[in-house]
Every structure is written in structure tokens, then in C-alpha cells.
N, C-alpha and C. Protein backbone atom coordinates (compact mmCIF):
# COMPACT_ATOMS: atom_id res chain seq x y z
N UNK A 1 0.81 -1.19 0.00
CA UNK A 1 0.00 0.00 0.00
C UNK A 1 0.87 1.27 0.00
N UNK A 2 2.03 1.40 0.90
CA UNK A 2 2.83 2.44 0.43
C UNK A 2 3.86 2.35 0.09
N UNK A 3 4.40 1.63 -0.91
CA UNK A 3 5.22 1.26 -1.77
C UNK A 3 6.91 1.09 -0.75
N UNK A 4 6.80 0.86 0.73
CA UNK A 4 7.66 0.23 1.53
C UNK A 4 7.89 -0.65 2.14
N UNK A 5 9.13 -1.52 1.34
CA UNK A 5 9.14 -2.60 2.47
C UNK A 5 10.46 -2.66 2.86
N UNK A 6 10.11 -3.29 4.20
CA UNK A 6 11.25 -3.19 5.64
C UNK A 6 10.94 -5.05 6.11
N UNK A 7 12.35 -5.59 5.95
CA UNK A 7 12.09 -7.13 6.42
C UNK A 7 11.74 -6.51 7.96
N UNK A 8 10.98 -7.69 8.32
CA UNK A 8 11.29 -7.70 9.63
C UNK A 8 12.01 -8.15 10.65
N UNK A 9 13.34 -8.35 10.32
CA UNK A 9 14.54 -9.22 10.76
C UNK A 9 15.43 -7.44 10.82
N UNK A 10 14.96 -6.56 10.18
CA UNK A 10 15.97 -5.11 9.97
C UNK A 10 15.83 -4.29 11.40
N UNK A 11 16.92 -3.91 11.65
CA UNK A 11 17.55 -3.25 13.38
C UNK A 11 17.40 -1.83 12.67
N UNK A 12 16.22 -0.97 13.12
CA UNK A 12 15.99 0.29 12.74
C UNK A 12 16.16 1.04 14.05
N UNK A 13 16.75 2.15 13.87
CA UNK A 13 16.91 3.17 15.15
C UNK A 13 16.30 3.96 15.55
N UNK A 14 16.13 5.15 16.39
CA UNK A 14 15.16 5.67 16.77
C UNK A 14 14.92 7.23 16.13
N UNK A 15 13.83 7.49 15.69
CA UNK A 15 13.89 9.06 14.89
C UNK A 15 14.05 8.43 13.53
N UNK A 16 14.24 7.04 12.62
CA UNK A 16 14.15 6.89 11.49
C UNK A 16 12.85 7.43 10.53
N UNK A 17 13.31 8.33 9.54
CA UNK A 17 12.30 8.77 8.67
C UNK A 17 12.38 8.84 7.34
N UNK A 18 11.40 8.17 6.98
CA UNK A 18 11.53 7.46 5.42
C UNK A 18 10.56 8.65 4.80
N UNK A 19 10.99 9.67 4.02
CA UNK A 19 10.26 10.86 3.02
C UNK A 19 9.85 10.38 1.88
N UNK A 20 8.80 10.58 1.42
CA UNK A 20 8.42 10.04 0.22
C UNK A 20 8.70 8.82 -0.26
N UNK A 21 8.12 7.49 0.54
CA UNK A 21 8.68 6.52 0.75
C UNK A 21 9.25 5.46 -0.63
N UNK A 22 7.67 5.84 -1.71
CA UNK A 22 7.89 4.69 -2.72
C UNK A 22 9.09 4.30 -3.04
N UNK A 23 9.24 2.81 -3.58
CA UNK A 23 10.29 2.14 -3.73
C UNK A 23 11.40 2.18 -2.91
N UNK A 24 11.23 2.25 -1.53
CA UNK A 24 12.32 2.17 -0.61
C UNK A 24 11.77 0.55 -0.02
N UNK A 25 13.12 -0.35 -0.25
CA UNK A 25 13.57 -1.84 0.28
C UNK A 25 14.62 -1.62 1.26
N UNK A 26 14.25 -2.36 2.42
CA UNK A 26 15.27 -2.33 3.52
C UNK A 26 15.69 -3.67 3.90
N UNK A 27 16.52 -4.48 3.67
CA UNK A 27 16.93 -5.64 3.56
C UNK A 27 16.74 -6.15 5.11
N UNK A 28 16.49 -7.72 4.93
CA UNK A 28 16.84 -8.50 6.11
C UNK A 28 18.01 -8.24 7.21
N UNK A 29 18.97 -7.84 6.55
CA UNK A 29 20.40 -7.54 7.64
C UNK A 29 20.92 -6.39 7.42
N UNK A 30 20.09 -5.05 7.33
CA UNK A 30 20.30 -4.02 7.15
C UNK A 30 20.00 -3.26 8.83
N UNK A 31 21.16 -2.40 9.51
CA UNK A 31 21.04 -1.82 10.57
C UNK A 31 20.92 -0.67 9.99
N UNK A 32 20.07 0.08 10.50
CA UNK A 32 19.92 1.61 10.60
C UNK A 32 19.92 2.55 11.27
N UNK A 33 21.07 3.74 11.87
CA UNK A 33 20.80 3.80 12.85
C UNK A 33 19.84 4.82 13.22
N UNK A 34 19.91 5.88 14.75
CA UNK A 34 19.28 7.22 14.99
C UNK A 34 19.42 8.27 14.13
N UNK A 35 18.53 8.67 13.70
CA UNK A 35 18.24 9.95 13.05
C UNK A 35 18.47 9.61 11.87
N UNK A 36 17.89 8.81 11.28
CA UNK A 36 18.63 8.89 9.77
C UNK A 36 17.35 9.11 8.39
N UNK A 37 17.47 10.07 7.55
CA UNK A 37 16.31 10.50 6.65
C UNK A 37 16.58 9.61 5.32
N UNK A 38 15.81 9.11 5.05
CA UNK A 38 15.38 8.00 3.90
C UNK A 38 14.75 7.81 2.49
N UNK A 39 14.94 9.05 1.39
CA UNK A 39 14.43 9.52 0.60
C UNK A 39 13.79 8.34 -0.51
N UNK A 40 12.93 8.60 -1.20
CA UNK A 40 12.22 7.48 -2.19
C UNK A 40 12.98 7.25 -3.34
N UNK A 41 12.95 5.76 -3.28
CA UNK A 41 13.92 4.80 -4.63
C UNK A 41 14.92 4.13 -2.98
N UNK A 42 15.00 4.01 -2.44
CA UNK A 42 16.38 3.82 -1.58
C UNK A 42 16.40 2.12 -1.49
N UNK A 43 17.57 1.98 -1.82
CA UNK A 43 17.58 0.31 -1.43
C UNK A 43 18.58 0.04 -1.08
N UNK A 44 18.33 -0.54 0.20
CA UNK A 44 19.19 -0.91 1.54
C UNK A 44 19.22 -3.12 0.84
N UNK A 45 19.91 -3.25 -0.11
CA UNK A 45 20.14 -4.50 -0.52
C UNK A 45 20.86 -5.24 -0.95
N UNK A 46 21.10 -6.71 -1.56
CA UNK A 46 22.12 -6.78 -2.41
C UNK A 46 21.02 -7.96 -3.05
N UNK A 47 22.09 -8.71 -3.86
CA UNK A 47 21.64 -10.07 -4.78
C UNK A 47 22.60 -11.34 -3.94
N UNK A 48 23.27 -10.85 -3.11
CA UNK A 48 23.88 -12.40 -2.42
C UNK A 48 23.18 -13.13 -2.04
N UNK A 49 23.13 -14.38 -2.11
CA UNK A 49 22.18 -15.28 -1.57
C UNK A 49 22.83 -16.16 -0.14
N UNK A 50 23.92 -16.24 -0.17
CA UNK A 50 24.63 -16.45 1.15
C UNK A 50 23.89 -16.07 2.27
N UNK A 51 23.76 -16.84 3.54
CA UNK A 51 23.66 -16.47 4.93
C UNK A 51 24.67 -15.79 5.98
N UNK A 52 24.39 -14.44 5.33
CA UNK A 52 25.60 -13.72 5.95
C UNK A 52 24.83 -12.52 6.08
N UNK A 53 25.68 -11.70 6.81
CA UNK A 53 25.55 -10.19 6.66
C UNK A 53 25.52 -9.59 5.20
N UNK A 54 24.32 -9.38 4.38
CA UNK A 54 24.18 -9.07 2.98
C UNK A 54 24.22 -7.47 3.21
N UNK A 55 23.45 -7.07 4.05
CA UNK A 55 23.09 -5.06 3.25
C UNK A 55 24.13 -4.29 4.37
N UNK A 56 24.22 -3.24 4.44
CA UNK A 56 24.76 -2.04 5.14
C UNK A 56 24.19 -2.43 6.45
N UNK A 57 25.31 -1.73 7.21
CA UNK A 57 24.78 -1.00 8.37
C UNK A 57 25.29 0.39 7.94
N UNK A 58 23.83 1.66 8.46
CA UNK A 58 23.65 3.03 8.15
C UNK A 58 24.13 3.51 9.67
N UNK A 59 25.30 4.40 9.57
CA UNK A 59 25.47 4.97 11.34
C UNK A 59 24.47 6.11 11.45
N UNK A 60 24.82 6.20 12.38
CA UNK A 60 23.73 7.99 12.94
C UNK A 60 23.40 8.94 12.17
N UNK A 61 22.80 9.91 12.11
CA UNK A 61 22.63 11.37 11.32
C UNK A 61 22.94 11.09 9.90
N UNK A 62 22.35 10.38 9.36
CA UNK A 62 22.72 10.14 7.37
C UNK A 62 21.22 10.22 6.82
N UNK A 63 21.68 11.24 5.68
CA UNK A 63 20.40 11.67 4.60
C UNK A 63 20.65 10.53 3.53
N UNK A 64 19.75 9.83 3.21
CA UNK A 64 19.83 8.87 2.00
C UNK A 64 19.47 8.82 1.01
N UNK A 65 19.75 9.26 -0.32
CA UNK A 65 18.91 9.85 -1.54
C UNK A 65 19.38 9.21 -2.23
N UNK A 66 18.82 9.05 -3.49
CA UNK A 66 19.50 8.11 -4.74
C UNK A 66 19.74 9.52 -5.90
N UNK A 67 19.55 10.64 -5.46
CA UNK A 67 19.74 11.49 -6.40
C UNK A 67 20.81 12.40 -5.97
N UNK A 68 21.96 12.05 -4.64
CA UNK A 68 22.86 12.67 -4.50
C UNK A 68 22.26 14.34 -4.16
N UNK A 69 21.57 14.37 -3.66
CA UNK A 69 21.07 15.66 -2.96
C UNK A 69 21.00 15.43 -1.37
């Protein structure tokens, strides 16, 4: 319905805010931390299929855009 999905296995922090969400994927082993802004298109992913640590961990205070703004 609003074009976000967040596994629910993903360690999100506190004050996370996803702006204009569509097409934002937040992977299974993706940490995110406090304060961090989440702009639309964002993908927190990969294509490994391994049981490992696949996506990022995001530290504190980070703007996330796919348009480099």
C-alpha cells in the first residue's frame, strides 16, 4: 500500500524517517541507525544469496537519496 518494504529481521533506530517513501527496500540484515532521513527509490540491498551479513549498516545522522542531494 505504500510502496515500503522493511524485512522484519531489519535493526531500525530511533527518529528513522523514510520521506516520500515509494520504492524504498530495507533488507533482512540491514542496521539503521538514529536519526537517519530515507528519501524514495532507496535500497538498503544486495543479490547475495549467502547467509551472511548481505546489506549495510547506516550509522547515525545520514540523509539517504538516490539522487545525490
Amino acid at each position: 500500500m505504500t510502496g515500503i518494504e522493511i524485512h522484519p529481521g531489519t535493526k531500525l533506530g530511533r527518529r528513522v524517517f523514510i520521506d516520500h517513501g515509494s520504492g524504498v527496500v530495507i533488507g533482512e540484515t540491514a542496521e539503521v541507525g538514529d536519526d537517519v532521513l530515507i528519501y524514495m527509490g532507496v535500497v538498503l540491498g544486495g543479490i547475495v544469496l549467502e547467509r551472511t551479513k548481505r546489506y549495510p549498516t547506516i550509522v547515525e545522522q545520514v540523509r539517504l537519496s538516490t539522487l545525490g542531494t
